[in-house]
N, C-alpha and C. Protein backbone atom coordinates (compact mmCIF):
# COMPACT_ATOMS: atom_id res chain seq x y z
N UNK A 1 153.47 105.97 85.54
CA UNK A 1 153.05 107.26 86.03
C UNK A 1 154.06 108.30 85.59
N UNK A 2 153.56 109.41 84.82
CA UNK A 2 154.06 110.64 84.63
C UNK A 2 154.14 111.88 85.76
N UNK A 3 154.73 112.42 86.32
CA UNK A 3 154.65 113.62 86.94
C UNK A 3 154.73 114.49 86.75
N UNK A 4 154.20 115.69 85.96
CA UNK A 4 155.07 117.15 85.29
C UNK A 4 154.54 118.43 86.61
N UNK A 5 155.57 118.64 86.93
CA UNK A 5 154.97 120.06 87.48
C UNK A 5 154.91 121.17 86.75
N UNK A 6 153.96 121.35 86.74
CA UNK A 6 153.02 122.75 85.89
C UNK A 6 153.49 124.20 86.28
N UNK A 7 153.51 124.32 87.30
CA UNK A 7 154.16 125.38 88.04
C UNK A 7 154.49 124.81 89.61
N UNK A 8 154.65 126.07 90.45
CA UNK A 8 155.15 125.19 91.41
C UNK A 8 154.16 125.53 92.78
N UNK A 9 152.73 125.52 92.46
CA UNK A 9 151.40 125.37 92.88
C UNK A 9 150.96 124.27 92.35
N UNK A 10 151.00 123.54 91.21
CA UNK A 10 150.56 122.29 90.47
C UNK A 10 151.29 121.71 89.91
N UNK A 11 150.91 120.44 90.10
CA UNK A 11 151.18 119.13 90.04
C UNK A 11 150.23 118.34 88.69
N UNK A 12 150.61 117.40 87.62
CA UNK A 12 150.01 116.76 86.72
C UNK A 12 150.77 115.22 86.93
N UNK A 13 149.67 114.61 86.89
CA UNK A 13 150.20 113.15 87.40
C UNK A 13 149.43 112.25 86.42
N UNK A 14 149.77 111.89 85.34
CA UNK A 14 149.04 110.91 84.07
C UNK A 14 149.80 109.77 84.57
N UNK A 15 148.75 108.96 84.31
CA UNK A 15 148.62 107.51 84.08
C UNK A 15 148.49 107.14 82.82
N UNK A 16 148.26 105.82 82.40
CA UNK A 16 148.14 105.00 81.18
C UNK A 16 147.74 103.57 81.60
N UNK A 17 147.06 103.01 80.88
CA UNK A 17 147.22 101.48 80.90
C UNK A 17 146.03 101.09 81.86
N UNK A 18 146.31 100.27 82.64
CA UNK A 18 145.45 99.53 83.80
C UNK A 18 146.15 100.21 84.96
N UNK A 19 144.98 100.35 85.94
CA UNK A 19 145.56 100.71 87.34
C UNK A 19 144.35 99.91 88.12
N UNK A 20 145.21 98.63 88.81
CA UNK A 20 144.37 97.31 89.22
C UNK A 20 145.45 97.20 90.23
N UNK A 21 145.53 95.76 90.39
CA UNK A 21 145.91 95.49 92.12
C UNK A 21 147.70 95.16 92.03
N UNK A 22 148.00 95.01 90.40
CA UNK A 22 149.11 94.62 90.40
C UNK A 22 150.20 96.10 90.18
N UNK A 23 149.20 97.22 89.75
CA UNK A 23 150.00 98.43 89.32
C UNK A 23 149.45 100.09 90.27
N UNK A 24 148.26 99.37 91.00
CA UNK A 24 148.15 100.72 92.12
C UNK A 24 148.88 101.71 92.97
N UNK A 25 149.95 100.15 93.14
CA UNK A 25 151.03 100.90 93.84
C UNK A 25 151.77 101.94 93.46
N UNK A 26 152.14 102.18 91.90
CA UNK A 26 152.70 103.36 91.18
C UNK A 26 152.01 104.35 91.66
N UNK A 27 150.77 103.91 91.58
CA UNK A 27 150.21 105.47 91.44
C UNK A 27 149.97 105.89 93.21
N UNK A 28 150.30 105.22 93.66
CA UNK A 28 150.18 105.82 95.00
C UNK A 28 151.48 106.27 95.27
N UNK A 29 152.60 105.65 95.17
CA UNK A 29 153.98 106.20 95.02
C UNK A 29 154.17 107.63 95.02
N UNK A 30 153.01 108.05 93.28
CA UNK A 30 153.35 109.19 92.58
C UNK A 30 152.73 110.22 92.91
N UNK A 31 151.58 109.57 94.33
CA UNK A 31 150.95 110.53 95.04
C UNK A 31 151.47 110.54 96.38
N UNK A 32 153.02 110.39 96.94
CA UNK A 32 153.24 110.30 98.31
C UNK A 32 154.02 111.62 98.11
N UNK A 33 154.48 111.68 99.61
CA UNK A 33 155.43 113.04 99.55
C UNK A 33 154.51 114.28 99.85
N UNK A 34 155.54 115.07 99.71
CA UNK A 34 155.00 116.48 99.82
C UNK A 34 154.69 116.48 98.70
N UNK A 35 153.38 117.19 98.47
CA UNK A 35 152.60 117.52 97.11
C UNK A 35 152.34 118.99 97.10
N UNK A 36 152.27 119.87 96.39
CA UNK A 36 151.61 121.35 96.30
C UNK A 36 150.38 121.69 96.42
N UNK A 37 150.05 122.41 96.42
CA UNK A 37 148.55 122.83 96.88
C UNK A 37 147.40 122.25 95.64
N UNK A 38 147.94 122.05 94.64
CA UNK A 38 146.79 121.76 93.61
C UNK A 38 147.48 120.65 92.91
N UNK A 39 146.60 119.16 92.78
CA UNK A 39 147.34 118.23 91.57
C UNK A 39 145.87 117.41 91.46
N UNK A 40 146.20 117.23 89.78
CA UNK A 40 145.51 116.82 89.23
C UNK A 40 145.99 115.55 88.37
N UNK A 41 145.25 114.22 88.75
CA UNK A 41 145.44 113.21 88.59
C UNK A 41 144.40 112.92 87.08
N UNK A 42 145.57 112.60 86.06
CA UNK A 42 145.09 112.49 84.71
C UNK A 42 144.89 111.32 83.96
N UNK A 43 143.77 110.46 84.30
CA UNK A 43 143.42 109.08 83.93
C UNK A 43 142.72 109.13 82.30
N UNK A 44 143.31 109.81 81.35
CA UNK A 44 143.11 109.76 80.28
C UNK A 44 142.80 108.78 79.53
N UNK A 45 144.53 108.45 79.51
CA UNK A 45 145.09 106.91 78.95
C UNK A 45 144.81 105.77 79.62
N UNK A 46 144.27 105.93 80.67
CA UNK A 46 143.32 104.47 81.24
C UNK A 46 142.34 103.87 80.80
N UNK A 47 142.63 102.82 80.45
CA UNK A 47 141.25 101.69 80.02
C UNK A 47 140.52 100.99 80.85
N UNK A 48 141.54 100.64 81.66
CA UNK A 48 140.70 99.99 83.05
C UNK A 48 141.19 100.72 84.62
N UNK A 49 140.03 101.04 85.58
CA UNK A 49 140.94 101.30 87.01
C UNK A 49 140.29 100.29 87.81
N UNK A 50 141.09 99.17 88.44
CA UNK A 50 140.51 98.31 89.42
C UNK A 50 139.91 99.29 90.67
N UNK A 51 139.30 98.93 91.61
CA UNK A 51 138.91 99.17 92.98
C UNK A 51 140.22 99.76 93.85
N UNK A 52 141.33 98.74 93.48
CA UNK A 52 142.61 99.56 94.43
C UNK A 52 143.10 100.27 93.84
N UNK A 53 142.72 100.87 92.98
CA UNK A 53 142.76 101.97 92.12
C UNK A 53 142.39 103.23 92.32
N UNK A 54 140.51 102.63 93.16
CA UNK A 54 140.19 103.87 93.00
C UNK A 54 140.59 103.86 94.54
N UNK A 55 140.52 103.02 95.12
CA UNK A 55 140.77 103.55 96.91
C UNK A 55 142.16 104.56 96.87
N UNK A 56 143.60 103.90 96.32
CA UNK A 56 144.46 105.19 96.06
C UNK A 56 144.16 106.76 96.05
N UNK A 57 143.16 106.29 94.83
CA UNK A 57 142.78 107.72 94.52
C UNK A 57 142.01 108.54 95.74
N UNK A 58 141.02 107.44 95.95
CA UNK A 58 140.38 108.37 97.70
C UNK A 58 141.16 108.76 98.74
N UNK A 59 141.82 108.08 98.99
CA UNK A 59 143.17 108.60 99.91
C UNK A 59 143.64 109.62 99.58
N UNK A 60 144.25 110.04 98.41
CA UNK A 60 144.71 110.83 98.16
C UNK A 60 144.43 112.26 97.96
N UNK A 61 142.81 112.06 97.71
CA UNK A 61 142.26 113.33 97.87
C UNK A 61 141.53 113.45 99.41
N UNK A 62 141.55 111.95 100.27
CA UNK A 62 141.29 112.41 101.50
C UNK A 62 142.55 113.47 102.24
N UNK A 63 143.28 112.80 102.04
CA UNK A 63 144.58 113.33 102.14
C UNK A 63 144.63 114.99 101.96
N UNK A 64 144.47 115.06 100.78
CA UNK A 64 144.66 116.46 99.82
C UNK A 64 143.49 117.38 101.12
N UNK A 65 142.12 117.05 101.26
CA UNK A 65 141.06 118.17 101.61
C UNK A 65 141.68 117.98 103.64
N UNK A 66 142.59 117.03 104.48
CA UNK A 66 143.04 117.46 105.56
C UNK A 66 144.16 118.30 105.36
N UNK A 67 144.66 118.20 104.40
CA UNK A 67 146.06 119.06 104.39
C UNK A 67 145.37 120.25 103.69
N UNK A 68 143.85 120.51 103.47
CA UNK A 68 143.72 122.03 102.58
C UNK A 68 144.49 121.88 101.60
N UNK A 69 144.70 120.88 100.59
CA UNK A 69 145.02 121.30 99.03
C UNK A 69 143.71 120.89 98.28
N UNK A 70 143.72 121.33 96.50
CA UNK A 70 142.97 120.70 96.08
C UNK A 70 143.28 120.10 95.30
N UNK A 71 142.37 118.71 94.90
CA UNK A 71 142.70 117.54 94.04
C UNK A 71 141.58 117.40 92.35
N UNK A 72 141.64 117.49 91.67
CA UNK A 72 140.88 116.85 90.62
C UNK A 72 140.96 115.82 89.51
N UNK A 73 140.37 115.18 89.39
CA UNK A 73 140.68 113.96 88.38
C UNK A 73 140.47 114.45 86.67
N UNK A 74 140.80 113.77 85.73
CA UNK A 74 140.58 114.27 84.85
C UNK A 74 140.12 112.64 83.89
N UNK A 75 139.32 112.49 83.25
CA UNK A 75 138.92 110.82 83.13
C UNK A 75 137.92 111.11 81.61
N UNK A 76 138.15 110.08 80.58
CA UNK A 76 137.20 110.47 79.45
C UNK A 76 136.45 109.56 79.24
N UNK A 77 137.22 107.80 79.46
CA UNK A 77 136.63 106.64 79.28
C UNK A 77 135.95 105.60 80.24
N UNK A 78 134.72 105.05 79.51
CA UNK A 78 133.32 104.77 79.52
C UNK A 78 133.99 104.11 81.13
N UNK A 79 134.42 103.26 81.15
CA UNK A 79 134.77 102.17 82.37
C UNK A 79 135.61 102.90 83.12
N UNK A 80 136.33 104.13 83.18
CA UNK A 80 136.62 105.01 84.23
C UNK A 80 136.03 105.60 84.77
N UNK A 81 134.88 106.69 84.52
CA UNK A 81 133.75 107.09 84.39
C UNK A 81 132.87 105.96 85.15
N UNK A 82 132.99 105.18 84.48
CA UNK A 82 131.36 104.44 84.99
C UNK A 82 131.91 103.76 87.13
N UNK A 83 133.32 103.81 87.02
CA UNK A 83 133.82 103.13 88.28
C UNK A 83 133.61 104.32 89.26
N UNK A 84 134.10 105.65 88.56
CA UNK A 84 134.34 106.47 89.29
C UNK A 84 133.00 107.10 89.87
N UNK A 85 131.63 107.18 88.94
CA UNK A 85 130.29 107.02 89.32
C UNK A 85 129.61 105.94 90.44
N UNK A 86 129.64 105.46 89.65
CA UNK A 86 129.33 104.07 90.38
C UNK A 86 130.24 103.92 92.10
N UNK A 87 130.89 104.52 92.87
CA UNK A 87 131.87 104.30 93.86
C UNK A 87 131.50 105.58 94.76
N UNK A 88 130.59 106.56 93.60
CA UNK A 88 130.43 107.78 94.43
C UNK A 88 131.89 109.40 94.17
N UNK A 89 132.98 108.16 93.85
CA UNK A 89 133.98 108.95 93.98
C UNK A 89 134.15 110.98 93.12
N UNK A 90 133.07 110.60 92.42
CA UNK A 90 132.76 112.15 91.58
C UNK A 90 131.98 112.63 92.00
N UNK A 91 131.52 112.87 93.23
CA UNK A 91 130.58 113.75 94.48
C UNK A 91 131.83 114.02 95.33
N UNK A 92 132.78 113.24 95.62
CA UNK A 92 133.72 113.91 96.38
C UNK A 92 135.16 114.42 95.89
N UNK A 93 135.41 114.30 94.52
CA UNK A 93 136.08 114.83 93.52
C UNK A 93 135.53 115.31 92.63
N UNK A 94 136.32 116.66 92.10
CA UNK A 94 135.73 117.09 91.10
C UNK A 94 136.48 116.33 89.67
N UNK A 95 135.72 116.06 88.99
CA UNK A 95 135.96 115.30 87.30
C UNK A 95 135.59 116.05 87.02
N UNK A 96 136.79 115.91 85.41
CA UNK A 96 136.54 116.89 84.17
C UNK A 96 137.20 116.02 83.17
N UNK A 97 136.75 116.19 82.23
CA UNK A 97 136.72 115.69 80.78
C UNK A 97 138.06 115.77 79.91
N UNK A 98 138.28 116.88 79.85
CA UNK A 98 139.08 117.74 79.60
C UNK A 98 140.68 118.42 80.96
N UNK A 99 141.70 118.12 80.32
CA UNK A 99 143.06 118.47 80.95
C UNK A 99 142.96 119.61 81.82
N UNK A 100 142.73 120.95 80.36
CA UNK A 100 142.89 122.12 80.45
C UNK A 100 141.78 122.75 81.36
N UNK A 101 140.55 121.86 81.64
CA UNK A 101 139.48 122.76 82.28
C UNK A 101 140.14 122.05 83.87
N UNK A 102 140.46 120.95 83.88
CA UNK A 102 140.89 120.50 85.36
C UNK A 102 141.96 121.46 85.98
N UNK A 103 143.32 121.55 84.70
CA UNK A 103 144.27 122.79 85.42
C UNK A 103 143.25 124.32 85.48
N UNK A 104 142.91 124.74 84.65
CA UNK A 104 142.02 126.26 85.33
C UNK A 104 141.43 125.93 86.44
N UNK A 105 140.61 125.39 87.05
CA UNK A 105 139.73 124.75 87.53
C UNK A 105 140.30 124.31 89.09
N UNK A 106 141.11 123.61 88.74
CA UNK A 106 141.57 122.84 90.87
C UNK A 106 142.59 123.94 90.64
N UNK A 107 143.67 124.57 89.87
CA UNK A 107 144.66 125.48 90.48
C UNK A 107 144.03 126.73 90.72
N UNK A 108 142.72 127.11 90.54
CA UNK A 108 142.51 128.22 91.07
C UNK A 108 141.21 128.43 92.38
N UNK A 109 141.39 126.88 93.29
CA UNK A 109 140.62 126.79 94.30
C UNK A 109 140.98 127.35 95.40
């Protein structure tokens, strides 16, 4: 897990690789703490996300909409996409394709 803060309203949090039952925990790590009002979780470089993968991720934006911040994912590939469909999880996150439309986009909610 990468963290760059963008400014200091946003947050960019890339992944890579697999995020399954043996490596979820990073990414929940990289979502604890005080967070800023806007972060966007960047599953680019993911090939595979197990289930405790995506539950992380629900937490985290459950998390994000009680504390009033906002969260967006950013996801390009077929089996990220198809988990993140398939789970529902992109009716209660917003996905985008693209980096740059996720930062315009959740930092100016």
């Amino acid at each position: 897990m990468r963290r760059t803060r963008w400014n200091d309203d946003l947050l960019v949090i890339a992944a890579a690789g697999e995020i399954d039952l043996a490596t979820a925990g990073r990414l929940e790590r990289a979502l604890r703490g005080r967070l800023p009002t806007a972060t966007v979780l960047d599953l680019t470089e993911v090939g595979f996300l197990g289930v405790a993968g995506l539950r992380v991720i629900e937490s985290a934006a459950a998390r994000a909409r009680t504390e009033r911040r906002s969260t967006g994912v950013v996801a390009d590939t077929r089996p990220v996409l198809r988990l993140l469909h398939l789970f529902a999880v992109d009716t209660q996150i917003p996905v985008y394709r693209h980096l740059d439309h996720a930062i315009l986009e959740v930092a100016n909610r």
